[in-house]
N, C-alpha and C. Protein backbone atom coordinates (compact mmCIF):
# COMPACT_ATOMS: atom_id res chain seq x y z
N UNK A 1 91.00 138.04 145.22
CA UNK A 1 91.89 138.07 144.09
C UNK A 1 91.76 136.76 143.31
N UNK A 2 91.93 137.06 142.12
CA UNK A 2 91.76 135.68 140.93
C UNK A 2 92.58 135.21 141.14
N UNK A 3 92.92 133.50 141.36
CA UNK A 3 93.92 132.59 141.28
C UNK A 3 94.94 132.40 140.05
N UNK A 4 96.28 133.35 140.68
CA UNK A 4 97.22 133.05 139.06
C UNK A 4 96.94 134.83 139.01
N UNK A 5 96.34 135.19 139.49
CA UNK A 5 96.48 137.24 138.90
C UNK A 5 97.36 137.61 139.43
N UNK A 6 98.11 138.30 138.87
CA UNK A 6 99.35 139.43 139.13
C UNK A 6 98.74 140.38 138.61
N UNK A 7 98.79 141.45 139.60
CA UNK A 7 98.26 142.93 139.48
C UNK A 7 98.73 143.49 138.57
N UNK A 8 98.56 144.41 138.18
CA UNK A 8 99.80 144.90 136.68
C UNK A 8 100.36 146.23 138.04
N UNK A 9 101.73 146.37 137.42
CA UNK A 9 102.14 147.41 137.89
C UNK A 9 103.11 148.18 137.37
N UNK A 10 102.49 149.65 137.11
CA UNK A 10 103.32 150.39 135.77
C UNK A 10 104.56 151.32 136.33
N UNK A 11 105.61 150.94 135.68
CA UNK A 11 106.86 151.72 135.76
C UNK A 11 106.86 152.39 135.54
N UNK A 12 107.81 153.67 136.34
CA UNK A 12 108.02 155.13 136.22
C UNK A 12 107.04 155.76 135.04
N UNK A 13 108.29 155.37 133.92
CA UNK A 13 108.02 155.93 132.64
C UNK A 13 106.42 155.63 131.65
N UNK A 14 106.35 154.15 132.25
CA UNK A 14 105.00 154.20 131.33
C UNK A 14 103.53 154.77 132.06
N UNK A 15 103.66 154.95 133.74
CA UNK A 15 103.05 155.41 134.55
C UNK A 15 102.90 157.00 133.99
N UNK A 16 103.60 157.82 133.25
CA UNK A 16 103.94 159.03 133.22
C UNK A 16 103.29 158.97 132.10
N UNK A 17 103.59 158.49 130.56
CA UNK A 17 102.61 158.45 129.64
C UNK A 17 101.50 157.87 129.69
N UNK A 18 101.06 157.08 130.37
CA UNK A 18 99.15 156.65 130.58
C UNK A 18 98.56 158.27 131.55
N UNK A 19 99.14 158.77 132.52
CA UNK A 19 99.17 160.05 133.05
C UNK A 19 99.24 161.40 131.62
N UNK A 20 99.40 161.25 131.18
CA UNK A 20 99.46 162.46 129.88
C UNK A 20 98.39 162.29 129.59
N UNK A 21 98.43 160.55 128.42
CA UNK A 21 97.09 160.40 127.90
C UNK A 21 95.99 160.60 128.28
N UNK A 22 95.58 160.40 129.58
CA UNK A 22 94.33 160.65 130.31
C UNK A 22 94.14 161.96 130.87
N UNK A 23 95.24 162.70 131.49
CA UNK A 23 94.79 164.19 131.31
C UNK A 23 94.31 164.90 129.92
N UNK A 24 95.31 164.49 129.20
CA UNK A 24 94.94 165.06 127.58
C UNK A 24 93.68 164.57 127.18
N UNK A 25 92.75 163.58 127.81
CA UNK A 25 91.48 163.04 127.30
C UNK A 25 90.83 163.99 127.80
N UNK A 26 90.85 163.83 129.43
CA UNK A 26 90.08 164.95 130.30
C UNK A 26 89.71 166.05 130.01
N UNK A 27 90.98 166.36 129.30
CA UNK A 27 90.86 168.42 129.23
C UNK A 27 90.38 167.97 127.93
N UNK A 28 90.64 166.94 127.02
CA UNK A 28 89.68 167.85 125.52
C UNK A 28 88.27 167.37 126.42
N UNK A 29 87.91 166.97 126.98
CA UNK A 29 86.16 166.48 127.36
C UNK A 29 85.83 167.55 127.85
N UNK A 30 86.59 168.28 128.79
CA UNK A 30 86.18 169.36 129.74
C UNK A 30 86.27 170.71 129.00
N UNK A 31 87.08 171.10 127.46
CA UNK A 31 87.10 172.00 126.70
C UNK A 31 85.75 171.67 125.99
N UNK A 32 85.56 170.78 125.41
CA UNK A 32 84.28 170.68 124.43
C UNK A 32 83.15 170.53 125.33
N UNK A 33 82.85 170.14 126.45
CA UNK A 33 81.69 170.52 127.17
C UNK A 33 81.80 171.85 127.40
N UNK A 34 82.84 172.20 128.03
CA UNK A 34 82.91 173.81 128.68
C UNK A 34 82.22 174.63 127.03
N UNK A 35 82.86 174.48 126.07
CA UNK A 35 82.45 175.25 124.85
C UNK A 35 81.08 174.93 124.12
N UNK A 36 80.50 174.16 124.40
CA UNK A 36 79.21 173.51 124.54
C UNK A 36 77.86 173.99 125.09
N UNK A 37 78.53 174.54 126.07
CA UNK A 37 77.84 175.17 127.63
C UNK A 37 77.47 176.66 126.96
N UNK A 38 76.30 176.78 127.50
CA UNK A 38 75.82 178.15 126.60
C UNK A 38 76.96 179.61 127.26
N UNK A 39 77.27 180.35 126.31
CA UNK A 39 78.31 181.26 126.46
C UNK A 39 79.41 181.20 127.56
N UNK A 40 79.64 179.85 128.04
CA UNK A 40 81.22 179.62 129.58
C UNK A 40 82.29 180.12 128.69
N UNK A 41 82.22 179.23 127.43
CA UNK A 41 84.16 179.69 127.04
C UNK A 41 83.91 179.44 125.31
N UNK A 42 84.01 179.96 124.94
CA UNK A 42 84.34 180.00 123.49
C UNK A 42 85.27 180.05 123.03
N UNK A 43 85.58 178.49 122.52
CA UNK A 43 87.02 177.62 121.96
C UNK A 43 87.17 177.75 120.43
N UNK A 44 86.12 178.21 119.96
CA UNK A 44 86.20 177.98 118.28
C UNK A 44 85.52 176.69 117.77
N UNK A 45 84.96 176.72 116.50
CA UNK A 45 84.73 175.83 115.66
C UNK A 45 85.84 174.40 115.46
N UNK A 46 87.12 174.96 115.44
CA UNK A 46 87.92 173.83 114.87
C UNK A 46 88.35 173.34 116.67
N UNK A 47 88.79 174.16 117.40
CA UNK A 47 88.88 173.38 118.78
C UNK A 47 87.96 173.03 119.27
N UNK A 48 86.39 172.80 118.41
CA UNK A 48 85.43 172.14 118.83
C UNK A 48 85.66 170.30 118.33
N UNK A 49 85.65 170.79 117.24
CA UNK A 49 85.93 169.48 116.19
C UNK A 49 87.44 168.62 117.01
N UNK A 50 88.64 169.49 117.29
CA UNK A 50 89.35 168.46 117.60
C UNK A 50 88.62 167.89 118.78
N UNK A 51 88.40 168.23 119.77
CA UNK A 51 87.86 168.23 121.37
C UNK A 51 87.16 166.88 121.46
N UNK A 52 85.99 167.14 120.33
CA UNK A 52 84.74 166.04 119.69
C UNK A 52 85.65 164.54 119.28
N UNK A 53 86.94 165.08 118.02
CA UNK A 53 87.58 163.66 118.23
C UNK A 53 88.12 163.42 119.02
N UNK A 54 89.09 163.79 120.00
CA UNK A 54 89.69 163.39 120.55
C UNK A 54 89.03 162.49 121.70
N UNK A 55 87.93 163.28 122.15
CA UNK A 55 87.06 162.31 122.98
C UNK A 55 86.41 161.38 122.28
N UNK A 56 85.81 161.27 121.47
CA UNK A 56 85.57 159.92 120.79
C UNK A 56 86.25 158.67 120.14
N UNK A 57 87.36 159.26 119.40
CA UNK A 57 88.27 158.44 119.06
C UNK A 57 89.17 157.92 119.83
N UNK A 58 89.58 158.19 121.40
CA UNK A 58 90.46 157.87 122.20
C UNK A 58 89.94 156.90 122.83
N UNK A 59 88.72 156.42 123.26
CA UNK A 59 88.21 155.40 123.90
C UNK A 59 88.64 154.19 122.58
N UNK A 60 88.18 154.18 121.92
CA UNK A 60 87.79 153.86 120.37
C UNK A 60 89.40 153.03 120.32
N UNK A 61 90.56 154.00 120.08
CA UNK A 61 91.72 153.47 119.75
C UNK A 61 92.16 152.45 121.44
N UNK A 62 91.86 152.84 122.40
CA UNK A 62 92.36 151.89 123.63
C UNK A 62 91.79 150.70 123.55
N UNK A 63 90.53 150.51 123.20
CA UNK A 63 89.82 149.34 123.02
C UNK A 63 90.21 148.30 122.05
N UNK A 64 90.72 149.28 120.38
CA UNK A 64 91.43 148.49 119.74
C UNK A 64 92.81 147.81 119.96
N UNK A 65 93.47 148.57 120.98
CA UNK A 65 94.80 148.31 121.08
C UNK A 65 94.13 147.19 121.97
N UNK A 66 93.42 146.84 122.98
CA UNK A 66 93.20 145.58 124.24
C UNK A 66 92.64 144.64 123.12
N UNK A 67 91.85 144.91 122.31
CA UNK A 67 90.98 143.76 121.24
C UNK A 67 92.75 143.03 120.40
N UNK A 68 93.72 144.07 120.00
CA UNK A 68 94.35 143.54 119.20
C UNK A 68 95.80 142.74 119.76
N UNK A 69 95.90 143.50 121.81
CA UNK A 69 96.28 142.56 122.33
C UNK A 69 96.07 141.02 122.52
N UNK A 70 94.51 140.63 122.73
CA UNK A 70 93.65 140.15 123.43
C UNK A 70 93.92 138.59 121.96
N UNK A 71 94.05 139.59 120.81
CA UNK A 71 93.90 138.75 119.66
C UNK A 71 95.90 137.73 118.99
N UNK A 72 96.35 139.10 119.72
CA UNK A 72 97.45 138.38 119.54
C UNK A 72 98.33 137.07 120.56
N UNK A 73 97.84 137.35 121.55
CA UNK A 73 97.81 136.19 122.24
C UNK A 73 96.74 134.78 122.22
N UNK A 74 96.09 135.20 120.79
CA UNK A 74 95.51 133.97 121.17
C UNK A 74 95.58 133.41 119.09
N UNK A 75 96.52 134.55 118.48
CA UNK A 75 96.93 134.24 117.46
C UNK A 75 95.56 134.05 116.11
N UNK A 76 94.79 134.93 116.81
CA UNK A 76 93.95 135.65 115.68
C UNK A 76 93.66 136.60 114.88
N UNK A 77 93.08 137.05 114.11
CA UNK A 77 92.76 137.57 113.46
C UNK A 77 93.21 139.21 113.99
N UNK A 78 94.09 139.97 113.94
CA UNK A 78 94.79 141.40 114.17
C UNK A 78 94.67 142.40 113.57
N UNK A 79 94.67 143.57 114.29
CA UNK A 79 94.27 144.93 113.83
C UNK A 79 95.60 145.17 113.11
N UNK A 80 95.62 146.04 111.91
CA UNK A 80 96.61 146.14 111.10
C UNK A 80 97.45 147.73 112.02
N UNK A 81 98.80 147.07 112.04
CA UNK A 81 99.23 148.52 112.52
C UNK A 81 98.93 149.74 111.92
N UNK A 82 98.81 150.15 110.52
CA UNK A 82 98.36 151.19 109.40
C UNK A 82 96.78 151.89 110.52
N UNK A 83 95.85 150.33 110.72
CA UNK A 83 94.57 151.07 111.15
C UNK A 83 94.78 152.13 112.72
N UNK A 84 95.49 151.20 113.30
CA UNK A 84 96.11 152.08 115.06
C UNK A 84 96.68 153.31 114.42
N UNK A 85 97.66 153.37 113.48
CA UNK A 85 98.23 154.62 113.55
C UNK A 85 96.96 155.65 113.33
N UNK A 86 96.60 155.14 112.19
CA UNK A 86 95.19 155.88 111.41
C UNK A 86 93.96 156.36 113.24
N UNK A 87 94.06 155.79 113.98
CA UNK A 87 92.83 156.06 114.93
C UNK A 87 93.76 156.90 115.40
N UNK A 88 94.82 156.58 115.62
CA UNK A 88 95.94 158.15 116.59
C UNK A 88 96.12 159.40 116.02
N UNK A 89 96.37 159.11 114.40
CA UNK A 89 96.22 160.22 113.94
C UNK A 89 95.02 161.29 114.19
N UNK A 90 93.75 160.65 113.92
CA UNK A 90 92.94 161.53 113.52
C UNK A 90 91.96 161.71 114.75
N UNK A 91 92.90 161.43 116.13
CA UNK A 91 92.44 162.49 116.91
C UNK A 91 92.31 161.34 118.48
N UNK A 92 92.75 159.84 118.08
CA UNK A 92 92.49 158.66 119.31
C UNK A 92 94.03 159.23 119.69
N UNK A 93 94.90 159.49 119.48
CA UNK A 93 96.06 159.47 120.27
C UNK A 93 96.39 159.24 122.13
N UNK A 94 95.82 160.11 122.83
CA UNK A 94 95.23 159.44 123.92
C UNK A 94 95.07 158.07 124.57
N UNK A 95 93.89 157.63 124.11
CA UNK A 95 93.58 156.36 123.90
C UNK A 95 94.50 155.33 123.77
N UNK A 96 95.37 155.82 122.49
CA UNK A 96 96.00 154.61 121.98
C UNK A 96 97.44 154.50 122.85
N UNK A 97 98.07 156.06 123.33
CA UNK A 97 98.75 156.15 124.13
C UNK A 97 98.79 155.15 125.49
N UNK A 98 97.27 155.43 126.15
CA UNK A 98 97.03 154.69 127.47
C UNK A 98 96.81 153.29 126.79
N UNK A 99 96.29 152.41 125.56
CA UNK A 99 95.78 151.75 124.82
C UNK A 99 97.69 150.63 125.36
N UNK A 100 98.97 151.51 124.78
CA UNK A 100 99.72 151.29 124.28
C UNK A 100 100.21 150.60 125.65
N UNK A 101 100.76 151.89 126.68
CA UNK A 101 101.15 151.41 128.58
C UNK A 101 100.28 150.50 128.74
N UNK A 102 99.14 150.49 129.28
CA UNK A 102 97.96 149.88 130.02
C UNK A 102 98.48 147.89 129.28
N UNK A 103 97.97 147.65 127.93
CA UNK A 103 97.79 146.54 127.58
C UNK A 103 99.26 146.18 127.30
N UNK A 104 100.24 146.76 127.50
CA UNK A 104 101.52 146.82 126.91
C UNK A 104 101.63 145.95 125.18
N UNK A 105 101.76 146.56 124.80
CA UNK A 105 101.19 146.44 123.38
C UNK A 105 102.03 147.15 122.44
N UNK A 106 102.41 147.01 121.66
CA UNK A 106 103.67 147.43 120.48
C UNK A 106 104.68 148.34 121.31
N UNK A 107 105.30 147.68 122.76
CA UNK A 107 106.14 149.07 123.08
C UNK A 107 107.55 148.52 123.11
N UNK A 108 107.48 147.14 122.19
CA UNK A 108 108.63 147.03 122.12
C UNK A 108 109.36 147.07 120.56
N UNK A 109 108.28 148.10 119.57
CA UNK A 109 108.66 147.71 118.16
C UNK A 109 109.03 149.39 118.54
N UNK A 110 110.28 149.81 117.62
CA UNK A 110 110.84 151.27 118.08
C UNK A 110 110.44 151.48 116.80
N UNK A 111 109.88 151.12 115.56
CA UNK A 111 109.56 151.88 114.49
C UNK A 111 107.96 152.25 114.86
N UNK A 112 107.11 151.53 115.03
CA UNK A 112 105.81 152.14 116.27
C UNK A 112 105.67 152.91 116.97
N UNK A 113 106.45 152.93 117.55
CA UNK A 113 106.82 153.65 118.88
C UNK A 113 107.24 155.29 118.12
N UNK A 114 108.10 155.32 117.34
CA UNK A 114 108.39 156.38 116.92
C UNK A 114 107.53 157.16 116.07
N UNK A 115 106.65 156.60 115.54
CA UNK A 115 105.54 157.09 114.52
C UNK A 115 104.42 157.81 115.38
N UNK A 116 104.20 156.37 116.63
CA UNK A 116 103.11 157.02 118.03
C UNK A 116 103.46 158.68 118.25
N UNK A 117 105.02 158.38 118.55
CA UNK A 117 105.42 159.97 119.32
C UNK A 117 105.52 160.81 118.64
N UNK A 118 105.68 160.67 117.10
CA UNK A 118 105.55 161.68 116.22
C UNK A 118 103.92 162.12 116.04
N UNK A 119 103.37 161.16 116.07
CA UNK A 119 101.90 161.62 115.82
C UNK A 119 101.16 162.42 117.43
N UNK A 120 101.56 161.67 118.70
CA UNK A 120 101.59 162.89 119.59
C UNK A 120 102.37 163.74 119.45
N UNK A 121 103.37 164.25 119.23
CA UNK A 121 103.97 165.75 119.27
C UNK A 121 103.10 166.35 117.75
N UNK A 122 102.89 165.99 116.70
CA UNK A 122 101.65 166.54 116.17
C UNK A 122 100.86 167.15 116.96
N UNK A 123 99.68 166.65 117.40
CA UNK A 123 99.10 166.81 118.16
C UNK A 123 99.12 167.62 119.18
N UNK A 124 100.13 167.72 119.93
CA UNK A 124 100.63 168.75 120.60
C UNK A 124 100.61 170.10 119.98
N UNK A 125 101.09 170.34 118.95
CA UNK A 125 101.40 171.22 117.79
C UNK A 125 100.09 172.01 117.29
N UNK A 126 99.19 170.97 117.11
CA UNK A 126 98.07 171.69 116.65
C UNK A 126 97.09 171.95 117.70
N UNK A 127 97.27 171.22 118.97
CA UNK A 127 96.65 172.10 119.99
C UNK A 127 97.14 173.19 120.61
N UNK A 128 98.23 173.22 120.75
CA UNK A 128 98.86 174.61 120.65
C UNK A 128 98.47 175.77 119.56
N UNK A 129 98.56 175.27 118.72
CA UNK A 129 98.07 176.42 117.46
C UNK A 129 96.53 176.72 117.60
N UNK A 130 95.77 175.96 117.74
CA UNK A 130 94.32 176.01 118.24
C UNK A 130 94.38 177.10 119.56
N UNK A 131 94.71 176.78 120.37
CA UNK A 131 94.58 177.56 121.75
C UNK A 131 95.58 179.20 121.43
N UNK A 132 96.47 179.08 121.11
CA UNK A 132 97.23 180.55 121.06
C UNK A 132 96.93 181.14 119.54
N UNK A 133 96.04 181.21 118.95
CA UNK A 133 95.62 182.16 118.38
C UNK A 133 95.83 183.41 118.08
């Protein structure tokens, strides 16, 4: 163990949303491969496209949220909140979710916080509408 490390250790609640985010990564990876896969499951064109962002953009937004941790403790140069929302929107939600628990990172601004959960229950919404057809 590193001298001076404290393990991180996540409470109930934020243990439960890094647990969402990463199933919700999983299954879009495992829908867009599965639909990928010559005739296994046929998801559609547009639950291809979300599937595609969501797995790409979710790594994408966690990395920014640790870069813009990483930057605010050392009082540099910061990712604009507008750009995080913008990677959650359009399909990092995930990411920015686990991005958000993991680095603990804007979870104490409740106007953030509320925009995050609005833009996941989006999300929710239109994967639902995608899948029940």
């Amino acid at each position: 163990m590193i001298k001076g490390h404290v393990p991180m250790k996540l409470p109930g609640m934020k243990r439960i949303w890094l647990t969402l985010a990463m199933s919700w990564l999983i299954g879009a990876v495992a829908v867009l491969i599965a639909s990928l896969a010559e005739n296994s499951f046929k998801a559609g064109l547009w639950a291809e496209i979300y599937c595609l962002a969501v797995s790409v953009l979710s790594p994408v937004s966690f990395c920014l949220y640790g870069w813009d941790k990483w930057k605010a403790e050392r009082e540099g140069r910061r990712i604009s909140e507008k750009t995080l929302h913008l990677m959650a929107f359009a399909g990092g939600w995930p990411g920015a979710v686990a991005g958000q628990q993991w680095f603990r990172h804007k979870t104490l601004k409740p106007v953030f916080r509320t925009i995050l959960l609005l833009t996941v229950l989006l999300h929710v919404a239109v994967a639902a509408t995608l899948c029940f057809q």
